[in-house]
N, C-alpha and C. Protein backbone atom coordinates (compact mmCIF):
# COMPACT_ATOMS: atom_id res chain seq x y z
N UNK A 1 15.30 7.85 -8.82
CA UNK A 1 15.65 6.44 -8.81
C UNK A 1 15.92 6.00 -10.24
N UNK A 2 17.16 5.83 -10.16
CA UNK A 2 17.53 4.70 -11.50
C UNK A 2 16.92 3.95 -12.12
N UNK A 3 16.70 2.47 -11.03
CA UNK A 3 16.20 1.59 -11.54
C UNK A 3 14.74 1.04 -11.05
N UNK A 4 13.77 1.52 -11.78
CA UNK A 4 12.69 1.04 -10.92
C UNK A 4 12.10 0.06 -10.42
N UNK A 5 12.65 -1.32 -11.32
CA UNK A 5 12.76 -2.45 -11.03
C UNK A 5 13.26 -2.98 -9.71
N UNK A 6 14.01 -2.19 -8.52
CA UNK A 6 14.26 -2.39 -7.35
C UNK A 6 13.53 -1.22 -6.91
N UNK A 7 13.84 0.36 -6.81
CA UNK A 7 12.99 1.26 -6.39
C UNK A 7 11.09 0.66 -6.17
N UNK A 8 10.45 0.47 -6.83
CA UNK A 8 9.31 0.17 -6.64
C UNK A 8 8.97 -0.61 -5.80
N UNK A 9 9.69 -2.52 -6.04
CA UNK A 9 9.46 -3.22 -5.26
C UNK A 9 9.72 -3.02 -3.29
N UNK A 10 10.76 -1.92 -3.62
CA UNK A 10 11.24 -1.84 -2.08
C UNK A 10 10.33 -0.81 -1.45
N UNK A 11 10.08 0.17 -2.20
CA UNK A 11 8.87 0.86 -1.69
C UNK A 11 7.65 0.11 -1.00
N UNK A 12 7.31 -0.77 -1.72
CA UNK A 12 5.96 -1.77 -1.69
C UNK A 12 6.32 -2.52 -0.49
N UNK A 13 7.75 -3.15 -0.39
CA UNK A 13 7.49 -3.62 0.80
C UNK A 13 7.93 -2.90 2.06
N UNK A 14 8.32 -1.47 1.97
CA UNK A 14 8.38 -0.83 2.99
C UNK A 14 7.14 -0.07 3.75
N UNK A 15 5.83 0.27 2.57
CA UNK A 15 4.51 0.05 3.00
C UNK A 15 3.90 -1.06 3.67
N UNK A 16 4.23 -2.27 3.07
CA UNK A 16 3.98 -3.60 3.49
C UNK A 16 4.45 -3.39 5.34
N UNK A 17 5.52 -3.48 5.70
CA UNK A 17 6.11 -3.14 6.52
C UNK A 17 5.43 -2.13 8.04
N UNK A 18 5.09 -1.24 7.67
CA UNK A 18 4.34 -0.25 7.86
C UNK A 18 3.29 -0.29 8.15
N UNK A 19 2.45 -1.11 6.97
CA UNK A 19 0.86 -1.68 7.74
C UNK A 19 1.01 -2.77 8.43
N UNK A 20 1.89 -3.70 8.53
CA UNK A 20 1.85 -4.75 9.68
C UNK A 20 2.37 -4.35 10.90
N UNK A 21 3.20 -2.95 11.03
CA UNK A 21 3.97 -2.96 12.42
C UNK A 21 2.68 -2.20 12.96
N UNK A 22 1.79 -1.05 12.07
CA UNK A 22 1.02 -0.28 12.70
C UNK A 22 -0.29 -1.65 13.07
N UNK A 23 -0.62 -2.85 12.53
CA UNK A 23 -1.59 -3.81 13.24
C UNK A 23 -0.88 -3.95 14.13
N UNK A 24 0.49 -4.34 14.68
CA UNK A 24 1.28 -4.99 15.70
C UNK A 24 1.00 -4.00 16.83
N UNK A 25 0.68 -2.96 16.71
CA UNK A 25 1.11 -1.78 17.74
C UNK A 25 -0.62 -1.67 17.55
N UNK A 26 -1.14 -1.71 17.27
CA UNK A 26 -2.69 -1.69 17.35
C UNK A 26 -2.95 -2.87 18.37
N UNK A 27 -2.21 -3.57 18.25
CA UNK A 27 -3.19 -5.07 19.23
C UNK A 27 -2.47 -4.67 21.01
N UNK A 28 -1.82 -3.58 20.79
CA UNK A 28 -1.36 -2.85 22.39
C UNK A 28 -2.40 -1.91 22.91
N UNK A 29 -3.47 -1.79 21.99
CA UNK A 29 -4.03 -0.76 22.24
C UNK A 29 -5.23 -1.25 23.04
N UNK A 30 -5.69 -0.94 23.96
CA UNK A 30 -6.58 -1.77 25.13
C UNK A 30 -8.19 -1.62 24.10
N UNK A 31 -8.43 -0.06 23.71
CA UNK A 31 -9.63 0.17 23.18
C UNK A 31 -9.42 -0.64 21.90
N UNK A 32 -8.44 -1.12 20.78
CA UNK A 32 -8.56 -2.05 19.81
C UNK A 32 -8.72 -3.53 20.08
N UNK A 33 -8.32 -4.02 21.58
CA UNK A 33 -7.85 -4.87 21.75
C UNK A 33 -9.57 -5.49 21.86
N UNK A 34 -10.18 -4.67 23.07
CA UNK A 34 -11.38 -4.61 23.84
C UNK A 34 -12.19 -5.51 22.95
N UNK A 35 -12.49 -4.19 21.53
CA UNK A 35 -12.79 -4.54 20.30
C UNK A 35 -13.09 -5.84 19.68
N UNK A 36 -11.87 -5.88 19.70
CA UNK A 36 -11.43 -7.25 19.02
C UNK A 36 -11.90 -8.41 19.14
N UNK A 37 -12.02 -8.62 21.03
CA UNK A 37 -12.10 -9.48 21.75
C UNK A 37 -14.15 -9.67 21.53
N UNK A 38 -14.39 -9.00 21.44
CA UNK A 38 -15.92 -8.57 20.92
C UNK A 38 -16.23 -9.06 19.77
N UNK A 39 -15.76 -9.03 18.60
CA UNK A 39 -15.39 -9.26 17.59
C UNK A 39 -15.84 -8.21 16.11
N UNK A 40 -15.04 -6.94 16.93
CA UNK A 40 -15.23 -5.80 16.60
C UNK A 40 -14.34 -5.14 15.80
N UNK A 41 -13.87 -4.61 14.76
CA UNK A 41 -12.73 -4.02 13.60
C UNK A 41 -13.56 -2.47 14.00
N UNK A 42 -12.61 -1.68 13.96
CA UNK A 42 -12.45 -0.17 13.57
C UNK A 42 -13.87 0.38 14.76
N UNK A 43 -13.47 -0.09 15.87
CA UNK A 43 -13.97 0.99 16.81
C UNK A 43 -15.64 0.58 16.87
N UNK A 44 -15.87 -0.64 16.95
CA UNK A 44 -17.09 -1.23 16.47
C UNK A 44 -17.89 -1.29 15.05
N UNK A 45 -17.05 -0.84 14.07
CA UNK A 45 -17.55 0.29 13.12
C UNK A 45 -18.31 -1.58 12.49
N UNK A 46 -17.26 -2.43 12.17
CA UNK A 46 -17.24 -3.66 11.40
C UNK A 46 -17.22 -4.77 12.68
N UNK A 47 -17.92 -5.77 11.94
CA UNK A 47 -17.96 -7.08 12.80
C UNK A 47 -16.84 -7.91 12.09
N UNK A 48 -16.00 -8.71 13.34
CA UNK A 48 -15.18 -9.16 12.64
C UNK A 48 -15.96 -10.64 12.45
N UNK A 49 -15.80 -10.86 10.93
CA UNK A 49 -16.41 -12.50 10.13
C UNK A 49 -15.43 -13.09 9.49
N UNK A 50 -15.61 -14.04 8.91
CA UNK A 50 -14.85 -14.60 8.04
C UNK A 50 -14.78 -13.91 6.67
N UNK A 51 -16.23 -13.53 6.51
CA UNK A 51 -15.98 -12.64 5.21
C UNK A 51 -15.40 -11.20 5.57
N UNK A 52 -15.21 -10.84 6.53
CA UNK A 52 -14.32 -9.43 6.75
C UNK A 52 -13.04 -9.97 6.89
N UNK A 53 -12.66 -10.84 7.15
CA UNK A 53 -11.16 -11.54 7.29
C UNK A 53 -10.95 -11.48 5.87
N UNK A 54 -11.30 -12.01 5.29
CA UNK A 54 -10.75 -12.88 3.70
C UNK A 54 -11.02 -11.45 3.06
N UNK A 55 -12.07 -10.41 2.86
CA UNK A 55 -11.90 -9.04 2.49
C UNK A 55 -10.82 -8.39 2.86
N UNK A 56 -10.17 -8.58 4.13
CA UNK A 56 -9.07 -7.70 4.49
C UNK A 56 -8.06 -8.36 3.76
N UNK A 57 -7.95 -9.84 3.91
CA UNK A 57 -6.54 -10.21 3.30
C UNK A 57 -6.17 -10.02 2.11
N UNK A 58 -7.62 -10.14 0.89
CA UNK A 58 -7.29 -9.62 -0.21
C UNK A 58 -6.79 -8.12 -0.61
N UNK A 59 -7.18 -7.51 0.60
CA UNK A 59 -7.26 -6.12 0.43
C UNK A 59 -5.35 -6.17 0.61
N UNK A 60 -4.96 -6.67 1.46
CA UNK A 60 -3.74 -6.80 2.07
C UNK A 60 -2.48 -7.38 1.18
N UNK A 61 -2.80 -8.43 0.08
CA UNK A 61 -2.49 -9.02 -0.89
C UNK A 61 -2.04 -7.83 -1.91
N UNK A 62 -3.14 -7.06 -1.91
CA UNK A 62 -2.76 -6.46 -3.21
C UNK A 62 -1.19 -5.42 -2.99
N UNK A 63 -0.75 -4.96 -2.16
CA UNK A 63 0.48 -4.58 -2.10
C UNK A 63 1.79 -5.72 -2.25
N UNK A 64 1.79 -6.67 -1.31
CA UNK A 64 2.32 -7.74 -1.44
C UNK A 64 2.32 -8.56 -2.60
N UNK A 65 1.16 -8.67 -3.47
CA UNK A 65 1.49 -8.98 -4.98
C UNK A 65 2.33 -7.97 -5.51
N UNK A 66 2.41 -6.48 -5.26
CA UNK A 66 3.05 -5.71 -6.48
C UNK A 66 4.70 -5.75 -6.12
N UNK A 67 4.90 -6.38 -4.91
CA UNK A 67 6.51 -6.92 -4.87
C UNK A 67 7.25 -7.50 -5.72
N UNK A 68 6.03 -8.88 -6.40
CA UNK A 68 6.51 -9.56 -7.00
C UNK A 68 6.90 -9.01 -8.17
N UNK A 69 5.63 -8.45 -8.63
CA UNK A 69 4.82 -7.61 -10.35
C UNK A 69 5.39 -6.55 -10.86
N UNK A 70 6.34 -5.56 -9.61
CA UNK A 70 6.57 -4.60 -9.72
C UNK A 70 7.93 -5.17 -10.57
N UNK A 71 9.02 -6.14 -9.99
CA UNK A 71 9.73 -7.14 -10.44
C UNK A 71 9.89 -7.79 -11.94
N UNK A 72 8.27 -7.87 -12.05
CA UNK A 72 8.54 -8.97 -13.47
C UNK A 72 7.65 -8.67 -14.44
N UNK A 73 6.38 -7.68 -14.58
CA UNK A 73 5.62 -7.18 -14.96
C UNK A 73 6.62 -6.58 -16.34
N UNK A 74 6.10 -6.75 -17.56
CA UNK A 74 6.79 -5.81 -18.64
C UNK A 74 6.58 -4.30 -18.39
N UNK A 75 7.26 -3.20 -18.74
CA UNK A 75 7.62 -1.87 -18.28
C UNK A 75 6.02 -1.29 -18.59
N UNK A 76 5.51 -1.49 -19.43
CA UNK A 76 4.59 -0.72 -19.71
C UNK A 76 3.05 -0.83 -18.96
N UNK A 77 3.07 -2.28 -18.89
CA UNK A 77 2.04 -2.92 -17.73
C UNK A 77 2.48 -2.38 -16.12
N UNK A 78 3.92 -2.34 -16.03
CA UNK A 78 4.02 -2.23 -15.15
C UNK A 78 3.72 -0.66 -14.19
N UNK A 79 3.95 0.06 -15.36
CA UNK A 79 3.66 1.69 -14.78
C UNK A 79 2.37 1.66 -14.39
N UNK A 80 1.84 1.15 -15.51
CA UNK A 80 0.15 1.57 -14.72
C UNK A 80 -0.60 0.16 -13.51
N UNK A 81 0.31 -0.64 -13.42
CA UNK A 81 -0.41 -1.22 -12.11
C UNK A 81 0.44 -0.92 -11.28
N UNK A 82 1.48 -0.44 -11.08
CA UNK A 82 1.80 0.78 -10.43
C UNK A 82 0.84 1.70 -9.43
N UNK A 83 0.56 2.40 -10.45
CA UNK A 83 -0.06 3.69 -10.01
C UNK A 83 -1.29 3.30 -9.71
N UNK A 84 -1.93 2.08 -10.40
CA UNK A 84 -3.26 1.68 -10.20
C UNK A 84 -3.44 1.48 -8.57
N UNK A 85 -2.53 0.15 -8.22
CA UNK A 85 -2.44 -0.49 -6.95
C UNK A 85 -2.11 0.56 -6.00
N UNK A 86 -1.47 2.03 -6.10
CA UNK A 86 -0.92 2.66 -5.60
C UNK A 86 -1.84 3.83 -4.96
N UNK A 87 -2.53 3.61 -6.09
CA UNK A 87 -3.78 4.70 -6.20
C UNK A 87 -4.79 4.16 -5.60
N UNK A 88 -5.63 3.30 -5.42
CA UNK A 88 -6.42 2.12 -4.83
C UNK A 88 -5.92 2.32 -2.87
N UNK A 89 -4.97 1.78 -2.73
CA UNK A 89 -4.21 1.81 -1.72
C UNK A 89 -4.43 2.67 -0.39
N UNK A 90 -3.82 4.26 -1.61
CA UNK A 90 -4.01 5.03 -0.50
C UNK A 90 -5.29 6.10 -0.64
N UNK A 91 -6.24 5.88 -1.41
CA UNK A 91 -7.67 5.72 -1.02
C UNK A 91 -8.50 5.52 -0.09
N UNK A 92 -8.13 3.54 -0.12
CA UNK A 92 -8.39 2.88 1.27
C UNK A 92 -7.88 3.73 2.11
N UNK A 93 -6.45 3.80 2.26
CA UNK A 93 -5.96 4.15 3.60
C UNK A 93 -6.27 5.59 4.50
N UNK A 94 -6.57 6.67 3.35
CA UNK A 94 -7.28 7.58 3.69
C UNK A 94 -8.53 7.87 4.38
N UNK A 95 -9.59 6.54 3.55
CA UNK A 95 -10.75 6.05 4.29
C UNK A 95 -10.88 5.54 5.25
N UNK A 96 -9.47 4.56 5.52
CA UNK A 96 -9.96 4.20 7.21
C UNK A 96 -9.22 5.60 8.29
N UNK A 97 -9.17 6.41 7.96
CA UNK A 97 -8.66 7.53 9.06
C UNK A 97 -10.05 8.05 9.01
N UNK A 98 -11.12 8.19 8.29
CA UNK A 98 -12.62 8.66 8.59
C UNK A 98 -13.37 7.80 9.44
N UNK A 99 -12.86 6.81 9.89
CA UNK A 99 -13.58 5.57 10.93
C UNK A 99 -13.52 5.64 11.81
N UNK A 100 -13.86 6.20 13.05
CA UNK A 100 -14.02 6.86 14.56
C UNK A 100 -13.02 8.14 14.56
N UNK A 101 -12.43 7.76 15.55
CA UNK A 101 -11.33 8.28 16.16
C UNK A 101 -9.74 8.16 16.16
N UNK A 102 -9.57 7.76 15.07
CA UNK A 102 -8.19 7.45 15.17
C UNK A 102 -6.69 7.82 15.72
N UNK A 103 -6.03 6.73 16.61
CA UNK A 103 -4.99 7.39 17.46
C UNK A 103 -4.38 7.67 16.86
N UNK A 104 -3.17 8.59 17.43
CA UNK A 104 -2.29 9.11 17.11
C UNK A 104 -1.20 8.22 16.15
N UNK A 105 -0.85 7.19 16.90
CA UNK A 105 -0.32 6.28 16.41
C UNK A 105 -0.79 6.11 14.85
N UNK A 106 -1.79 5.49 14.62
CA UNK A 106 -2.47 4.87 13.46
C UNK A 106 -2.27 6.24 12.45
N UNK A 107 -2.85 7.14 12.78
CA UNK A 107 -2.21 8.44 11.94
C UNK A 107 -0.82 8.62 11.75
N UNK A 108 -0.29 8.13 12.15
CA UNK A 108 1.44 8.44 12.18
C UNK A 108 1.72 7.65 10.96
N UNK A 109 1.12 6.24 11.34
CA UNK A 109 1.79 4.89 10.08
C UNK A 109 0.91 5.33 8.74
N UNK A 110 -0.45 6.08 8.95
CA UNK A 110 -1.32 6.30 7.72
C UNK A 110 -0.95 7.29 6.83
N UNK A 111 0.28 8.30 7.52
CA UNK A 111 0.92 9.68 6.65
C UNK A 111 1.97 8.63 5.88
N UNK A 112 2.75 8.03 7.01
CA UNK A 112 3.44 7.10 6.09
C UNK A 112 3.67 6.27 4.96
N UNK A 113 2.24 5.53 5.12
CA UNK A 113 2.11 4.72 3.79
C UNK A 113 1.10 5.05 2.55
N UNK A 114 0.36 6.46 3.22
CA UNK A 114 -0.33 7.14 2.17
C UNK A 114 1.60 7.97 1.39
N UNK A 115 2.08 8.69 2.00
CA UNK A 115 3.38 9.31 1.68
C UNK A 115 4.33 8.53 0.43
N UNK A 116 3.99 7.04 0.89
CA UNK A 116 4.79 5.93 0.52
C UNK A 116 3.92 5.85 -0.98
N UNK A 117 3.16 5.59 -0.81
CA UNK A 117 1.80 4.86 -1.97
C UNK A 117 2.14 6.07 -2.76
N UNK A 118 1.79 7.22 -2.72
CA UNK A 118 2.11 8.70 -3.58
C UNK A 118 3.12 8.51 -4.13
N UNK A 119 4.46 8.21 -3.18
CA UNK A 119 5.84 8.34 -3.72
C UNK A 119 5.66 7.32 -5.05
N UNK A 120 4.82 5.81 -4.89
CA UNK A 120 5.41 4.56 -5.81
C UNK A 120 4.50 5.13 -7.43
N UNK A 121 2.91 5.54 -6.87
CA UNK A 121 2.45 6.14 -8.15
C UNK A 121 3.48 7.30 -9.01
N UNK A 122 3.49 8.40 -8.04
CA UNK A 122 5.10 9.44 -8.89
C UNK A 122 5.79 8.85 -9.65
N UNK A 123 6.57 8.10 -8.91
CA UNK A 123 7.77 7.17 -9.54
C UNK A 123 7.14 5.99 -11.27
N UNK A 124 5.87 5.50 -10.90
CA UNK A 124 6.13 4.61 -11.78
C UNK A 124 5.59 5.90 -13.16
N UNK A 125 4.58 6.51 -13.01
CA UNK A 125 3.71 7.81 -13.52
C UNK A 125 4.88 8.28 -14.27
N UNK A 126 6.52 8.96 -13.79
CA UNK A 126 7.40 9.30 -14.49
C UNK A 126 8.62 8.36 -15.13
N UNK A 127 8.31 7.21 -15.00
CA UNK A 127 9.27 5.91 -15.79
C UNK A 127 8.91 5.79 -16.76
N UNK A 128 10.23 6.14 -17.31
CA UNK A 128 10.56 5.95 -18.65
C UNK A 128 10.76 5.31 -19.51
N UNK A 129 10.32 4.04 -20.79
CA UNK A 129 10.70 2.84 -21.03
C UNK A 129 12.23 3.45 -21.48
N UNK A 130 13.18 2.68 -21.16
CA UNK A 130 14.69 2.68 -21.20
C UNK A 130 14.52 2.96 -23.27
N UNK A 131 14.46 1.32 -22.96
CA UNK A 131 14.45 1.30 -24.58
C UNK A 131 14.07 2.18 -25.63
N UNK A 132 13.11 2.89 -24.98
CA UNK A 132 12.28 3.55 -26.24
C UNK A 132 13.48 4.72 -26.13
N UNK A 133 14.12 5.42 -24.71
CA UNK A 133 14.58 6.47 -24.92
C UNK A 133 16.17 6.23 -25.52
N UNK A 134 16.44 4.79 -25.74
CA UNK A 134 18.45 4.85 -26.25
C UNK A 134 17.48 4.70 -27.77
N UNK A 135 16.37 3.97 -28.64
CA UNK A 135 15.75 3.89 -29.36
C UNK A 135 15.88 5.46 -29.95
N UNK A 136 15.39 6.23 -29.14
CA UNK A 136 15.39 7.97 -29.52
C UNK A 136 16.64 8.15 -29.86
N UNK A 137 17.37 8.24 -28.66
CA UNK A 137 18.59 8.67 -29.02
C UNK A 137 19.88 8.50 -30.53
N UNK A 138 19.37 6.96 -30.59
CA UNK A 138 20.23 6.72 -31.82
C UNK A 138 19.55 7.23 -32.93
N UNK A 139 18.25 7.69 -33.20
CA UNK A 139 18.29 8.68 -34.14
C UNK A 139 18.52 9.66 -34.30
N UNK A 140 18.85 10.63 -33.39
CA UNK A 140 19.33 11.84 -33.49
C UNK A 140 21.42 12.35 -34.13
């Protein structure tokens, strides 16, 4: 990728993407639904509260901020919250596949946006500040 200034952000929200269609397709699921209705997250694992709500959303935020950040963040800040947010991410996302049983489904979207999260750390991990390298160049 050329320019990472679009590469990144579109990544981020194609994860973004990804974890909301795999909740969308979770609330079809009778045993999530059951759950739910209980007021149950991850297979009884979590009670759903207000403070597990507002934990998830921040948790949820932090990709959806790096849309913006990935955008407007100076190059050098930007590589490493990058990889930071990226790295963080698919951590979590790894961790909730250790939480019961997870369907097939949910594993499908979790290769995905762990796949995705890897790809955006790579990418920012090997960006290059532009400047510094035409900077190089004109001394040679």
């Amino acid at each position: 990728m050329k320019n990472m200034r679009i590469a990144l952000p579109l990544l981020w929200v194609f994860m973004v993407l990804n974890y909301a269609y795999c909740d969308i397709v979770s609330e079809f699921d009778p045993a999530v639904l059951a759950n739910a209705l209980q007021g149950h997250a991850a297979g009884g694992t979590f009670a759903i509260t207000p403070g597990f709500l507002f934990a998830a959303s921040l948790l949820m935020e932090i990709p959806m901020a790096m849309v913006v950040l990935s955008r407007v963040l100076p190059q050098a800040i930007n590589r490493w919250a990058n990889v930071a947010a990226a790295s963080f991410m698919a951590l979590v996302q790894l961790g909730s596949l250790t939480v019961g049983s997870p369907a097939a489904y949910y594993v499908f979207f979790s290769l995905i946006e762990i796949s995705t999260l890897v790809s955006i750390a790579v990418l920012a991990v090997r960006w290059k500040d532009a400047r510094r390298t035409e900077a190089a160049l004109e001394t040679i």
